[in-house]
N, C-alpha and C. Protein backbone atom coordinates (compact mmCIF):
# COMPACT_ATOMS: atom_id res chain seq x y z
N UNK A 1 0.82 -1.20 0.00
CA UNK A 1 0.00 0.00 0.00
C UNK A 1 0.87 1.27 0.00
N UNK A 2 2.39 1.18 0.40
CA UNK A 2 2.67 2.20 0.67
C UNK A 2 3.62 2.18 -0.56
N UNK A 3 3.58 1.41 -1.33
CA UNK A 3 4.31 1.83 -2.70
C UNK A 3 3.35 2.42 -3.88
N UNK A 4 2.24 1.66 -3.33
CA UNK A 4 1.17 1.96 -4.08
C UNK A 4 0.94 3.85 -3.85
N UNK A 5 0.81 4.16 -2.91
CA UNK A 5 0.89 5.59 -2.80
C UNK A 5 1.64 6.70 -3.27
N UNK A 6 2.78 5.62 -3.02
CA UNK A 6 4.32 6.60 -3.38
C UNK A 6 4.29 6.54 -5.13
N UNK A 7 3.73 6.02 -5.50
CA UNK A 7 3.74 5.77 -7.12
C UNK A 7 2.44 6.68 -7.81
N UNK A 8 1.17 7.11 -7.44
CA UNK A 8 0.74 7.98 -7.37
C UNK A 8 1.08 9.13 -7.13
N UNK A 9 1.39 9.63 -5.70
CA UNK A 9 1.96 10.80 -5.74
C UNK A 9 3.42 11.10 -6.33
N UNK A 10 4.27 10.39 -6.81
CA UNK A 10 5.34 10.73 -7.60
C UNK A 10 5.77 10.21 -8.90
N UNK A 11 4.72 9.76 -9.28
CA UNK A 11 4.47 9.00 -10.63
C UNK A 11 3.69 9.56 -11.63
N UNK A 12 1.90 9.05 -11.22
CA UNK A 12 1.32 8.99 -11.98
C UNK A 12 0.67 10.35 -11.95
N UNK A 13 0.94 10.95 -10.85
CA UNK A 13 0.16 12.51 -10.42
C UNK A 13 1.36 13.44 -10.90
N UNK A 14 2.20 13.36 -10.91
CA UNK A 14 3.55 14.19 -11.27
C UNK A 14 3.06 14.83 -11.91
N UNK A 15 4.05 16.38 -11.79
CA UNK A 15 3.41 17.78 -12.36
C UNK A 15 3.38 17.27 -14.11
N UNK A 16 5.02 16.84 -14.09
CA UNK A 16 5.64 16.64 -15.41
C UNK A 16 4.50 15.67 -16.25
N UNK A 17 3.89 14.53 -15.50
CA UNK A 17 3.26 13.73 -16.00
C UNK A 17 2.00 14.41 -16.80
N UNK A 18 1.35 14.92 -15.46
CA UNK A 18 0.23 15.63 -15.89
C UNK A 18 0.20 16.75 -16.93
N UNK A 19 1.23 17.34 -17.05
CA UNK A 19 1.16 18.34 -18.00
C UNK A 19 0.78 17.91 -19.60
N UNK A 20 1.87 16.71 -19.29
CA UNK A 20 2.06 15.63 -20.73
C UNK A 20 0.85 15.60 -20.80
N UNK A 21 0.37 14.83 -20.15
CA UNK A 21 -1.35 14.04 -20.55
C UNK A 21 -1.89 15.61 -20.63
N UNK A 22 -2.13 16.75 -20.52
CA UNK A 22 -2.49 17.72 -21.08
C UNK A 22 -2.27 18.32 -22.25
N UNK A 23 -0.99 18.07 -22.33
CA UNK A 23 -1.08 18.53 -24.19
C UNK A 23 -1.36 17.89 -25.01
N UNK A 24 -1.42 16.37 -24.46
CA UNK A 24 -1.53 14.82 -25.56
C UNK A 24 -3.12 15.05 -25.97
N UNK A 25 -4.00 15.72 -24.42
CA UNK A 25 -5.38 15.14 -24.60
C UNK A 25 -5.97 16.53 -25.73
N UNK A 26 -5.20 17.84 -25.63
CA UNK A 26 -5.31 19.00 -26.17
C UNK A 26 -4.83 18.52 -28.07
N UNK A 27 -3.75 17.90 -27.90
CA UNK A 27 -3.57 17.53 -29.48
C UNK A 27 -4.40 16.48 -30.14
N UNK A 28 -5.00 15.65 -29.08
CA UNK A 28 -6.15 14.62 -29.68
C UNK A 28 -7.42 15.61 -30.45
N UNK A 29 -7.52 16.37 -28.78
CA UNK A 29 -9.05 17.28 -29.68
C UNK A 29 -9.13 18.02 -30.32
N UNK A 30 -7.83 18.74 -30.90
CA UNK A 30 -7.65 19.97 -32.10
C UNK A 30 -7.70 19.22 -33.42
N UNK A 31 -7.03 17.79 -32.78
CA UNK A 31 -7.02 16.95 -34.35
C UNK A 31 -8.16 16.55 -34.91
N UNK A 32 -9.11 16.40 -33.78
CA UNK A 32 -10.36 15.74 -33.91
C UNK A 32 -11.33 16.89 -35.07
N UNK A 33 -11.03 18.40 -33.95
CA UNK A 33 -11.97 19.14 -34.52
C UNK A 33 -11.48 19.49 -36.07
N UNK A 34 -10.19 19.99 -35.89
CA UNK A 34 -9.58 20.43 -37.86
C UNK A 34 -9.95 18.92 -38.57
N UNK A 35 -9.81 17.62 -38.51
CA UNK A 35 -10.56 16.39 -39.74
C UNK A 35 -12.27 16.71 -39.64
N UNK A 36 -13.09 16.91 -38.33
CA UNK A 36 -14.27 16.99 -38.63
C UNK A 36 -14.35 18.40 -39.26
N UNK A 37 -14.05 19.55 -38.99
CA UNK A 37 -13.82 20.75 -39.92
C UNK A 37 -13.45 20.71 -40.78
N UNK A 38 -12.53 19.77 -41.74
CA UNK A 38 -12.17 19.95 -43.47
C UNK A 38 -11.28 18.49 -43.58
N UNK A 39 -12.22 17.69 -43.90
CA UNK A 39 -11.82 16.17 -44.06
C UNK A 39 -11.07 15.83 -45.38
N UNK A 40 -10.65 17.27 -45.88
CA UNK A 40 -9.94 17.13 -47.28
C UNK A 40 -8.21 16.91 -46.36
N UNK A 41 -8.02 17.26 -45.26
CA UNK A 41 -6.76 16.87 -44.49
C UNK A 41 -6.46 16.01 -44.10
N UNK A 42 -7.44 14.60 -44.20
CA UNK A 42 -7.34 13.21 -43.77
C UNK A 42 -6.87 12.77 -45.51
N UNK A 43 -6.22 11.80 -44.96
CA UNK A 43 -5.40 10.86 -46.44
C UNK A 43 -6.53 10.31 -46.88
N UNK A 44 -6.60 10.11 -48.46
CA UNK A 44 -7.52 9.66 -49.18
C UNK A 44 -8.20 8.41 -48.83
N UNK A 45 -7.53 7.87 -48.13
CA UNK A 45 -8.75 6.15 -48.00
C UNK A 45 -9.14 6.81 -47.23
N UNK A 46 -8.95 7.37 -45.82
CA UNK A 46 -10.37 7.75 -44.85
C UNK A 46 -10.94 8.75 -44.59
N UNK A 47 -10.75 9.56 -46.28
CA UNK A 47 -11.76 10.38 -46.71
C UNK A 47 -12.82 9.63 -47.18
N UNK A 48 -12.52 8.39 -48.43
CA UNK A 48 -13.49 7.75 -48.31
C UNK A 48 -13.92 6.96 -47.47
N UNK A 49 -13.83 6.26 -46.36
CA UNK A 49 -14.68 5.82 -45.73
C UNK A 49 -15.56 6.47 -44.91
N UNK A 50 -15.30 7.90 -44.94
CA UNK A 50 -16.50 9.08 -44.51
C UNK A 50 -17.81 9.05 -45.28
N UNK A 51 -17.36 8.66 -46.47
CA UNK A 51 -18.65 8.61 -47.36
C UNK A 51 -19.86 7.80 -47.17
N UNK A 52 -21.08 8.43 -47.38
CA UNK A 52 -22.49 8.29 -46.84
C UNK A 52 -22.50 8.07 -45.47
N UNK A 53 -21.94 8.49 -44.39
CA UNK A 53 -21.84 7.72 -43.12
C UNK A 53 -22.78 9.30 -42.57
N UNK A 54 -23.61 8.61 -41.25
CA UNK A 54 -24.30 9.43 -40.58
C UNK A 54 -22.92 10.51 -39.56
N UNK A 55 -23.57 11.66 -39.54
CA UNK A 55 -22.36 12.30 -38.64
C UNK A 55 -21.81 11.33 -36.96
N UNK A 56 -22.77 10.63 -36.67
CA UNK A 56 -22.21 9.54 -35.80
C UNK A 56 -21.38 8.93 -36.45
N UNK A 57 -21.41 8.51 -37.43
CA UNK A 57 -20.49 7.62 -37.70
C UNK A 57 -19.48 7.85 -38.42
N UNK A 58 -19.41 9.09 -38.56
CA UNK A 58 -18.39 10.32 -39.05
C UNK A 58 -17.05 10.04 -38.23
N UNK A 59 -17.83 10.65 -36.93
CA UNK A 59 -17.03 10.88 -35.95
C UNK A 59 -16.46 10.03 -35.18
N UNK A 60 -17.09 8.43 -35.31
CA UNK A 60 -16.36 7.06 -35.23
C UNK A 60 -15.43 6.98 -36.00
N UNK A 61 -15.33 7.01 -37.41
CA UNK A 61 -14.11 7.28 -37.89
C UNK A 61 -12.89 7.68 -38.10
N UNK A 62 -13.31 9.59 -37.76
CA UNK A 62 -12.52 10.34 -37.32
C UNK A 62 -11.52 9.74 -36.09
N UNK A 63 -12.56 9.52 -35.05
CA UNK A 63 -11.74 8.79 -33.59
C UNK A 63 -11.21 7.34 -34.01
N UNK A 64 -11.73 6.84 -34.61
CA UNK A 64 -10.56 5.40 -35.36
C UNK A 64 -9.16 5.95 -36.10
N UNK A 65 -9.20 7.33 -36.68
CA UNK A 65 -7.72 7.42 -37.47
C UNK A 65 -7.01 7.86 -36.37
N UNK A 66 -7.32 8.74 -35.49
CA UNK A 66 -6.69 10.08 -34.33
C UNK A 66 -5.94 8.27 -33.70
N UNK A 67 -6.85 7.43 -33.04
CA UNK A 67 -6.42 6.56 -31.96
C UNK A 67 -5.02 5.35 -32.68
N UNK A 68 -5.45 5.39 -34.03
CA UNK A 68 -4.47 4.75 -34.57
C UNK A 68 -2.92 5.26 -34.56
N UNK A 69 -3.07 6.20 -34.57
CA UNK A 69 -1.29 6.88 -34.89
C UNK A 69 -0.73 6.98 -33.43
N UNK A 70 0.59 6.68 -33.57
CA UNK A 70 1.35 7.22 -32.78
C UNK A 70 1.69 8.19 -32.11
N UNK A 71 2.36 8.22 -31.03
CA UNK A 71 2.57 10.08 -30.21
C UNK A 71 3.08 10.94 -31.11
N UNK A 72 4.26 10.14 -32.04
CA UNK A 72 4.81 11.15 -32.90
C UNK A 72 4.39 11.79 -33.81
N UNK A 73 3.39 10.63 -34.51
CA UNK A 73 2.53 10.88 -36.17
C UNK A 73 1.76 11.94 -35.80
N UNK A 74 0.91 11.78 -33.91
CA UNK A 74 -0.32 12.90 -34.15
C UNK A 74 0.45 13.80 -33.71
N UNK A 75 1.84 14.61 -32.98
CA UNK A 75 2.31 15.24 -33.19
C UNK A 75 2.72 16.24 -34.52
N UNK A 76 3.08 15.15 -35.68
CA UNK A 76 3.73 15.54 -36.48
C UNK A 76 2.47 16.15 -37.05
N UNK A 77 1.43 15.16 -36.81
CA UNK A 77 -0.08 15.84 -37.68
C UNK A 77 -0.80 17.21 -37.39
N UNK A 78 0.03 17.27 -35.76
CA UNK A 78 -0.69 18.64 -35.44
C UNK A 78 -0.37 19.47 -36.01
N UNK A 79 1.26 19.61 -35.84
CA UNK A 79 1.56 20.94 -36.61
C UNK A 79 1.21 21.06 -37.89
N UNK A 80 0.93 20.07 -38.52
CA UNK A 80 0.91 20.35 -40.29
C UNK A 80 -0.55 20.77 -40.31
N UNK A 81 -1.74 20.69 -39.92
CA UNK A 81 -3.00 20.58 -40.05
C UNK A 81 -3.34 21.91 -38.87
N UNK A 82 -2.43 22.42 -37.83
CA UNK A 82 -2.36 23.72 -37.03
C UNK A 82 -1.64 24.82 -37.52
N UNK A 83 -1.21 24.61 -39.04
CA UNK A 83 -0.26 25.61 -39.30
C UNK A 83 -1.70 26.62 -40.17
């Protein structure tokens, strides 16, 4: 129990940690909103699989490409699609 604590408060709560998971969760949802805002910025196959889909199921999609990539790719994706 008492590692269990110590690993929370200097682990998983860490300033450093938390900040991370703040910009990660901030670059998920900018990515989310610029593909549902102009889906001409998603690569051609999952532009088409947007096609005829209800906006639910838009946005299943959308969240299937974002969850697929890597820290780096949706990094790299932010800036190109935030510029």
């Amino acid at each position: 129990m008492a590692l269990k604590s110590w690993l929370f408060a200097n682990m998983y709560h860490h300033e450093r940690v938390t900040q991370g998971r703040r910009g990660a969760t901030q670059i998920v949802r900018d990515l989310f909103e610029r593909f549902r805002a102009d889906v001409r910025l998603l690569p051609q196959e999952w532009q088409i699989r947007l096609g005829g889909r209800s906006e639910t199921a838009r946005m299943r999609v959308l969240a299937d490409y974002i969850a697929g990539m890597t820290d780096r790719f949706a990094q790299e994706e932010h800036e190109r699609v935030m510029a």
